[in-house]
PDB file of N, CA and C in Angstrom:
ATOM      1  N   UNK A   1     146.699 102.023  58.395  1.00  0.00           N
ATOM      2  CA  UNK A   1     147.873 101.423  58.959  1.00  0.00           C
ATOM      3  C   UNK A   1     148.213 100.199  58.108  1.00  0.00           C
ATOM      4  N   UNK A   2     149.694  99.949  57.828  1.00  0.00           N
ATOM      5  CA  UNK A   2     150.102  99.184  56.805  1.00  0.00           C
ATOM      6  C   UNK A   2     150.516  97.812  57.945  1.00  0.00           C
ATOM      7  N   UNK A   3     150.489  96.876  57.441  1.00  0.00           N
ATOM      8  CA  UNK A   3     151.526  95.588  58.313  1.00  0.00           C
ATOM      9  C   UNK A   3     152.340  94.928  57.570  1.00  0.00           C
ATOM     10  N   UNK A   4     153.344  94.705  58.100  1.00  0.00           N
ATOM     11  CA  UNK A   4     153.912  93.834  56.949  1.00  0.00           C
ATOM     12  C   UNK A   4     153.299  92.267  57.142  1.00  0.00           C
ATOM     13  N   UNK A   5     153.825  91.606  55.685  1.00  0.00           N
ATOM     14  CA  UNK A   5     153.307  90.428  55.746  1.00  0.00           C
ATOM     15  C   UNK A   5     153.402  89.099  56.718  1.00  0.00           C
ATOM     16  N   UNK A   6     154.711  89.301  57.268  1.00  0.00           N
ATOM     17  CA  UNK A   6     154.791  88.277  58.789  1.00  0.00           C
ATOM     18  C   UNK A   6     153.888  88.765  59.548  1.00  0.00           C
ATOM     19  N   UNK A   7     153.613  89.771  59.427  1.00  0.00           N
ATOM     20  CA  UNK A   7     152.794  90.860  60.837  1.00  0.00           C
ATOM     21  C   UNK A   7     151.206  90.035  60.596  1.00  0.00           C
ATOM     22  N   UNK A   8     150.806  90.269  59.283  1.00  0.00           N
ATOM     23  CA  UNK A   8     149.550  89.657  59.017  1.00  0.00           C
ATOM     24  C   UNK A   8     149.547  88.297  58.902  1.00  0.00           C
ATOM     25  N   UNK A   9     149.931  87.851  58.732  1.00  0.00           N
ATOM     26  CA  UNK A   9     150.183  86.365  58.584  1.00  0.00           C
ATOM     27  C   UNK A   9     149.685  85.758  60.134  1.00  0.00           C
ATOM     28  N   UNK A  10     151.183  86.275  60.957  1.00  0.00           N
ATOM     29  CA  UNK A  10     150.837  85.929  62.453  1.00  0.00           C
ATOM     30  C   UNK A  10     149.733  86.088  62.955  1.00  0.00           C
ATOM     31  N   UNK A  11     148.606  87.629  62.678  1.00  0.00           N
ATOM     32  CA  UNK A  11     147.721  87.739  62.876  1.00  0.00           C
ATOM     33  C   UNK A  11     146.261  86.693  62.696  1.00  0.00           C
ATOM     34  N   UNK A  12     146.614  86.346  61.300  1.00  0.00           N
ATOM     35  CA  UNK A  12     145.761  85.754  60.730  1.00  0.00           C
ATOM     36  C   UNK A  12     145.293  84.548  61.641  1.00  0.00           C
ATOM     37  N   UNK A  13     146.925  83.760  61.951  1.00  0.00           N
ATOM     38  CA  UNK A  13     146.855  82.467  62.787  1.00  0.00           C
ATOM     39  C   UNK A  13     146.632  82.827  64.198  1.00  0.00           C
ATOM     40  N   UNK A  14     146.521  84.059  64.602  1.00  0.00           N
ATOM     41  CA  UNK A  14     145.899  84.646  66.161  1.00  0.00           C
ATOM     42  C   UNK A  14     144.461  84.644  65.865  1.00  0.00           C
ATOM     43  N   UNK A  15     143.979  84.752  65.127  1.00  0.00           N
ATOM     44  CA  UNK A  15     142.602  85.055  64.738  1.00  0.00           C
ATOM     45  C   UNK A  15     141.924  83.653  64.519  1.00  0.00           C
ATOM     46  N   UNK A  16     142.402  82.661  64.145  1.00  0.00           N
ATOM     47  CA  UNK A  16     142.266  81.298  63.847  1.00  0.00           C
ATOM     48  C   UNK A  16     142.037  80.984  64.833  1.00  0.00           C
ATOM     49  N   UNK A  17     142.922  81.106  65.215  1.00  0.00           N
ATOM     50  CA  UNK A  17     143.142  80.159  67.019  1.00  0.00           C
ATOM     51  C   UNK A  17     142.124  80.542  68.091  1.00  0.00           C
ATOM     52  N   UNK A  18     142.008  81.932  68.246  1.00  0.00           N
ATOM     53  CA  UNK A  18     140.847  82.677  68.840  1.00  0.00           C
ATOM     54  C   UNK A  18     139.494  82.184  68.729  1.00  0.00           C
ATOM     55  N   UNK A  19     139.352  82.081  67.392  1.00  0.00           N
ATOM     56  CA  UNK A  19     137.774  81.483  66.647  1.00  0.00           C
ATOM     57  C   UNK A  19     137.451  79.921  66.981  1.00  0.00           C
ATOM     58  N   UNK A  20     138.791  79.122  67.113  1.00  0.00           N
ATOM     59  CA  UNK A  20     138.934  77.568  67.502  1.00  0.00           C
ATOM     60  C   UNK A  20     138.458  77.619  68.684  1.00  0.00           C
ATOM     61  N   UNK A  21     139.396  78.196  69.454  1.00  0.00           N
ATOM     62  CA  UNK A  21     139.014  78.119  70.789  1.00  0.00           C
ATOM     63  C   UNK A  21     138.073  78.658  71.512  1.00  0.00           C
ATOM     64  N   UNK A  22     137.623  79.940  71.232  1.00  0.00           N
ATOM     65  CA  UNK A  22     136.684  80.525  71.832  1.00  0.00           C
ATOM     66  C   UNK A  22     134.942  79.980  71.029  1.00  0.00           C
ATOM     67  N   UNK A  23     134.590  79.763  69.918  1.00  0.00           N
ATOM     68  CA  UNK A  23     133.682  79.621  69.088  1.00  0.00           C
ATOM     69  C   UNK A  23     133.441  77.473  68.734  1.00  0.00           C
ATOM     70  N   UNK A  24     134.491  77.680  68.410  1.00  0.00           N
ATOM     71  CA  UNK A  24     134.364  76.425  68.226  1.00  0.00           C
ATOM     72  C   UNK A  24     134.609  76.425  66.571  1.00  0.00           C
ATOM     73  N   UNK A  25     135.109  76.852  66.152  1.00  0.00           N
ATOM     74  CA  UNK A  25     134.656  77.308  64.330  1.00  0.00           C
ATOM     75  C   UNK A  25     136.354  77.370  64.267  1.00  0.00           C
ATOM     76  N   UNK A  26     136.628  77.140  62.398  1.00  0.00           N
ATOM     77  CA  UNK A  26     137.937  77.229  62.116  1.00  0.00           C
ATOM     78  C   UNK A  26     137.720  77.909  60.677  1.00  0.00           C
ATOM     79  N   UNK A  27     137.909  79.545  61.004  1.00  0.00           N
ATOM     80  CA  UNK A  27     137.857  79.922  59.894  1.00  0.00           C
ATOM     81  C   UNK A  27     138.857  79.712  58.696  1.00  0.00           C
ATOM     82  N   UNK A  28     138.756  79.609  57.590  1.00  0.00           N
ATOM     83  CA  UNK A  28     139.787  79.569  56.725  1.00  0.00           C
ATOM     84  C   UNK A  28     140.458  80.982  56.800  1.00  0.00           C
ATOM     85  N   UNK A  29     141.827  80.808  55.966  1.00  0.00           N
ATOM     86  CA  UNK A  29     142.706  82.233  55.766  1.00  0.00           C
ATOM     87  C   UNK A  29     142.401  83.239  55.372  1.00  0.00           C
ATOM     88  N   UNK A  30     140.870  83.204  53.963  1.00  0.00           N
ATOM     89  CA  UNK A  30     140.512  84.181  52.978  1.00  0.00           C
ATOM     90  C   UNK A  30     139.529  85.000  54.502  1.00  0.00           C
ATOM     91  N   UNK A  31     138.863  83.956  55.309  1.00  0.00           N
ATOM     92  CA  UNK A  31     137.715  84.454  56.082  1.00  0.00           C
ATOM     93  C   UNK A  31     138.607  84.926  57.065  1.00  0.00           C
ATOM     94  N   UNK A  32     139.852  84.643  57.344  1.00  0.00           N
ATOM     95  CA  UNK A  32     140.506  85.570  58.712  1.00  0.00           C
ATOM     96  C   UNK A  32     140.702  86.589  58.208  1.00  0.00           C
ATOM     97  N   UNK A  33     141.309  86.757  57.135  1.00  0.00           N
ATOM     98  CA  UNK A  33     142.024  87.869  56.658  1.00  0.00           C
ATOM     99  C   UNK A  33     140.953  88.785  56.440  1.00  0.00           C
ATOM    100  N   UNK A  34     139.497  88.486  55.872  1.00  0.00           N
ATOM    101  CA  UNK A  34     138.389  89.378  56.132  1.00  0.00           C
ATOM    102  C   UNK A  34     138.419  90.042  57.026  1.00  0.00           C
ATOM    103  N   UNK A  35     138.476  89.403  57.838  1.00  0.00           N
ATOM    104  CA  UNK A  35     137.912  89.670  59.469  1.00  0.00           C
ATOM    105  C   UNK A  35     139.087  90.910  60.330  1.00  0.00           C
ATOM    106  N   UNK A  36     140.385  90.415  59.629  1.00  0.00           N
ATOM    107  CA  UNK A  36     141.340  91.342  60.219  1.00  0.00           C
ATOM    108  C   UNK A  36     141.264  92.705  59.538  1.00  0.00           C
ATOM    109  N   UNK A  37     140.741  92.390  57.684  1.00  0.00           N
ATOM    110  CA  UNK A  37     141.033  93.615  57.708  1.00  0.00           C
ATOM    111  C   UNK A  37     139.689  94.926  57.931  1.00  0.00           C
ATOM    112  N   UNK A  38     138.615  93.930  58.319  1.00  0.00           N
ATOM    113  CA  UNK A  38     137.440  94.700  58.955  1.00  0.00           C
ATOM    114  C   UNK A  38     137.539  95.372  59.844  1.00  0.00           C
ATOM    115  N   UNK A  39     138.822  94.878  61.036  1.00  0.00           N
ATOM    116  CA  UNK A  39     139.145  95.426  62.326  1.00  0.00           C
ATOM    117  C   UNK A  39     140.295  96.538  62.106  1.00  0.00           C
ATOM    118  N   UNK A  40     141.166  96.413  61.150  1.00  0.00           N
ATOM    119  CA  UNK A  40     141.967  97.082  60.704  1.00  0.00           C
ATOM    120  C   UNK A  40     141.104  98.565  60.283  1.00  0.00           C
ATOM    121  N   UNK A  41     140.536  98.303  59.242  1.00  0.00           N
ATOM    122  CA  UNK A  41     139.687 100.001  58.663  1.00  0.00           C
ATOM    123  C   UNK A  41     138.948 100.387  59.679  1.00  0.00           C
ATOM    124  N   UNK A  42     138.469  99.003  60.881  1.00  0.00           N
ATOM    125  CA  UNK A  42     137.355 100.009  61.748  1.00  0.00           C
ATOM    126  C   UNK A  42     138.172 100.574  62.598  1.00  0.00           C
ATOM    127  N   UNK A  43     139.239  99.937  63.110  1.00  0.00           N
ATOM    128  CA  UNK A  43     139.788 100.271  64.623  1.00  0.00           C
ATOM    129  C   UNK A  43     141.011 100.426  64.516  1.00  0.00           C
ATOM    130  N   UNK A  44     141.542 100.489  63.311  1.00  0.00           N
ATOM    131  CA  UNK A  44     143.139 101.228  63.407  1.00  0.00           C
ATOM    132  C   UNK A  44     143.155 102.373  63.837  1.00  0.00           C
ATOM    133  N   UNK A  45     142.427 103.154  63.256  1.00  0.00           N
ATOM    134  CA  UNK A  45     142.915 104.454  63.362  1.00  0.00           C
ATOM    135  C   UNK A  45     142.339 105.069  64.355  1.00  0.00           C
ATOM    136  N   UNK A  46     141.552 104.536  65.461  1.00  0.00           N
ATOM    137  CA  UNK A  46     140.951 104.766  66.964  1.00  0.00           C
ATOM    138  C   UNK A  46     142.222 104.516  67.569  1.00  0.00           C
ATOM    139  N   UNK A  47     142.829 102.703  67.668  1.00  0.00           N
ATOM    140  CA  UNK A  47     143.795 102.696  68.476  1.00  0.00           C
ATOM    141  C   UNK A  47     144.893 103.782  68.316  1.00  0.00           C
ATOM    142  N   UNK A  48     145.180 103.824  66.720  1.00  0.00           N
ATOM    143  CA  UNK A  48     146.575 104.745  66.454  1.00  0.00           C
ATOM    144  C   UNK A  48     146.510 105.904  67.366  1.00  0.00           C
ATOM    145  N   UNK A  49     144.793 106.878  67.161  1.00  0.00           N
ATOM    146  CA  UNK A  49     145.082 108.031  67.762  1.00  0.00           C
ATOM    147  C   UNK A  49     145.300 108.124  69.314  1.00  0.00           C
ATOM    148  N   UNK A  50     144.352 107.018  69.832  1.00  0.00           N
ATOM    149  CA  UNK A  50     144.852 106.520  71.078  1.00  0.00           C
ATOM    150  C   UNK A  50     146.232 106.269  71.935  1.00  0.00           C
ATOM    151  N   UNK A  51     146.831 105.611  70.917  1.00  0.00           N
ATOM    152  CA  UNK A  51     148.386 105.590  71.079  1.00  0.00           C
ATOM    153  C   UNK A  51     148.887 106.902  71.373  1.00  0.00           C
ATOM    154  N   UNK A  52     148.566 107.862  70.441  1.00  0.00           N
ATOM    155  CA  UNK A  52     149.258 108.997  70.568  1.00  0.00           C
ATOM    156  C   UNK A  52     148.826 109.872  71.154  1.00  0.00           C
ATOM    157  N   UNK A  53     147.847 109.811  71.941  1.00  0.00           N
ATOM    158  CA  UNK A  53     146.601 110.865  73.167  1.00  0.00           C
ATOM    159  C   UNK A  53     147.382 109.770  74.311  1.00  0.00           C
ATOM    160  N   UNK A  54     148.353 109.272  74.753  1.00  0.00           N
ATOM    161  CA  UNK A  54     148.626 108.214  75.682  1.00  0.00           C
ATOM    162  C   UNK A  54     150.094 108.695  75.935  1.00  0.00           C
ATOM    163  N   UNK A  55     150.882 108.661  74.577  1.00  0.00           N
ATOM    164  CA  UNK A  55     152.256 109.168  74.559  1.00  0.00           C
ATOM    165  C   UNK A  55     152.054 110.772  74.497  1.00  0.00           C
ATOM    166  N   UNK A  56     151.452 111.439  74.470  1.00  0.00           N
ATOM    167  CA  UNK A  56     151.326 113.001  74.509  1.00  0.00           C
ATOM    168  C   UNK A  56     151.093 113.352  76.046  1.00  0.00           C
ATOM    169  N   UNK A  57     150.381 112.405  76.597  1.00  0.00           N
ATOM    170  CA  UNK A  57     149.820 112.527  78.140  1.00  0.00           C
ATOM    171  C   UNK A  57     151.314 111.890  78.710  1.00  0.00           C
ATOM    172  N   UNK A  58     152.360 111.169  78.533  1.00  0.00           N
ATOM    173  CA  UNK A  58     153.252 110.559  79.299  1.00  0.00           C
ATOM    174  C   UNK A  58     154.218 111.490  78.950  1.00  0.00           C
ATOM    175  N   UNK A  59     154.080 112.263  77.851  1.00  0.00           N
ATOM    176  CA  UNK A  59     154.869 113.152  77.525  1.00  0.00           C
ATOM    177  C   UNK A  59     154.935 114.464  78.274  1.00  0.00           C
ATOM    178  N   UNK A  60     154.205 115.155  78.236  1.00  0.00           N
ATOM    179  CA  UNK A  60     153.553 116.204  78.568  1.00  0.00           C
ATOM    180  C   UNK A  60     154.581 116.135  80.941  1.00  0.00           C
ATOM    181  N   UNK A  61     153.800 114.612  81.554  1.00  0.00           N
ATOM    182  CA  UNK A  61     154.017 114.504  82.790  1.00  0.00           C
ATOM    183  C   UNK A  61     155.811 114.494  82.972  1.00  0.00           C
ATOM    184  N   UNK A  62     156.549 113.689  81.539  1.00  0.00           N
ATOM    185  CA  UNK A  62     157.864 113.845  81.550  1.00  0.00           C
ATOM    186  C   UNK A  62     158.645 115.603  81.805  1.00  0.00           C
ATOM    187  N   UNK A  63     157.723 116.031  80.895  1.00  0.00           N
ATOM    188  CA  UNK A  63     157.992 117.489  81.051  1.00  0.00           C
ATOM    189  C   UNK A  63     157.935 118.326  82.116  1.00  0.00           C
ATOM    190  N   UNK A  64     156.782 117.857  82.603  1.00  0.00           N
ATOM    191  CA  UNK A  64     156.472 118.603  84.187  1.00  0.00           C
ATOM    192  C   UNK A  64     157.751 118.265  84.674  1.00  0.00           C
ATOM    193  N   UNK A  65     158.412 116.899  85.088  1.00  0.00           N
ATOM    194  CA  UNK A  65     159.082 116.511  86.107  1.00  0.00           C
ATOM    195  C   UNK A  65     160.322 117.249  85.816  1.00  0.00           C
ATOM    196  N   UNK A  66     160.714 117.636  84.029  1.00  0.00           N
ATOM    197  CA  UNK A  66     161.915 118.095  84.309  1.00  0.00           C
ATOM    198  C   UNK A  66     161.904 119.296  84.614  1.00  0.00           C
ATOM    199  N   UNK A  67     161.196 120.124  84.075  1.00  0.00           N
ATOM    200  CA  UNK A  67     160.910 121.771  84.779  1.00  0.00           C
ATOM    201  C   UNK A  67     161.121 121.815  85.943  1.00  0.00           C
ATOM    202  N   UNK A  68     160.376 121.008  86.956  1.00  0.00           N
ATOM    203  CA  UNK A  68     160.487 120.997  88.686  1.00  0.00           C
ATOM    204  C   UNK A  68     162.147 120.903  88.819  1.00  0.00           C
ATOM    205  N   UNK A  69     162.792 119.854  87.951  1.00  0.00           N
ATOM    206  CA  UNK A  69     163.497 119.492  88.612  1.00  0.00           C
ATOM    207  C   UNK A  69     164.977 120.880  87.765  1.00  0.00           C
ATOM    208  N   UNK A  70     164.423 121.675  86.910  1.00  0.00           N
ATOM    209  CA  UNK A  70     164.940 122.183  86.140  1.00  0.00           C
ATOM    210  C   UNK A  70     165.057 123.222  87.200  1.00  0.00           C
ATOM    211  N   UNK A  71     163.906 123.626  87.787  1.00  0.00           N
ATOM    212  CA  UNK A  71     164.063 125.103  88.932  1.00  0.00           C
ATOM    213  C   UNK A  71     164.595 124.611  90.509  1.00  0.00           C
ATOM    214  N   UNK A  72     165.049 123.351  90.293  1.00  0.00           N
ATOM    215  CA  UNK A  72     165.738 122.761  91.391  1.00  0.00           C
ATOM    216  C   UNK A  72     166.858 123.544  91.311  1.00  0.00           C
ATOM    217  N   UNK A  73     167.615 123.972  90.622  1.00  0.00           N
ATOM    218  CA  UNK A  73     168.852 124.098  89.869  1.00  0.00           C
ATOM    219  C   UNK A  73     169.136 125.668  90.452  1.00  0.00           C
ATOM    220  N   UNK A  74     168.344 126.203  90.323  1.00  0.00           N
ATOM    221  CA  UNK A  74     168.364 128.187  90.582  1.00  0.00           C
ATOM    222  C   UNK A  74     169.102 127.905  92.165  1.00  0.00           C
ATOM    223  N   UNK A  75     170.181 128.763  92.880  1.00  0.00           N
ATOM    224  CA  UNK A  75     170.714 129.114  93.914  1.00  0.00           C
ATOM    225  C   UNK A  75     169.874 130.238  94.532  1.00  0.00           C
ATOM    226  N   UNK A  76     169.198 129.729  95.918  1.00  0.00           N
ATOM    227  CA  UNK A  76     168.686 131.104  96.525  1.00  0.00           C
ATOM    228  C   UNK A  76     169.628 132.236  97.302  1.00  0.00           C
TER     229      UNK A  76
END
């Protein structure tokens, strides 16, 4: 997964702030950006598929509803 550079950037200073506050520690930029892109190769592509096992399941229930509501439609 690609980000653009505002995307990482912002990140970077979420990751800062996180480490301040929660740790007590202020990593520099080279050491956030480590850190993000450690989480990036480990857990992008878990969340990504996740994302899309989430929208396939909301998908899938959209479908049900219109079928039901599709055989609403037939005149007995």
């Amino acid at each position: 997964m690609k980000l653009k550079d505002e995307e990482k950037r912002g990140l970077i200073k979420e990751l800062q702030q996180f480490f301040l506050e929660e740790r007590g520690e202020e990593p520099g930029i080279i050491a956030s950006e480590k850190i993000l892109d450690f989480f990036m190769e480990n857990l992008g592509a878990l969340i990504y598929n996740k994302a899309l096992d989430d929208a396939r399941f909301w998908l899938k229930r959209r479908l049900e509803d219109l079928e039901l509501d599709y055989d609403l439609l037939y005149k007995g």
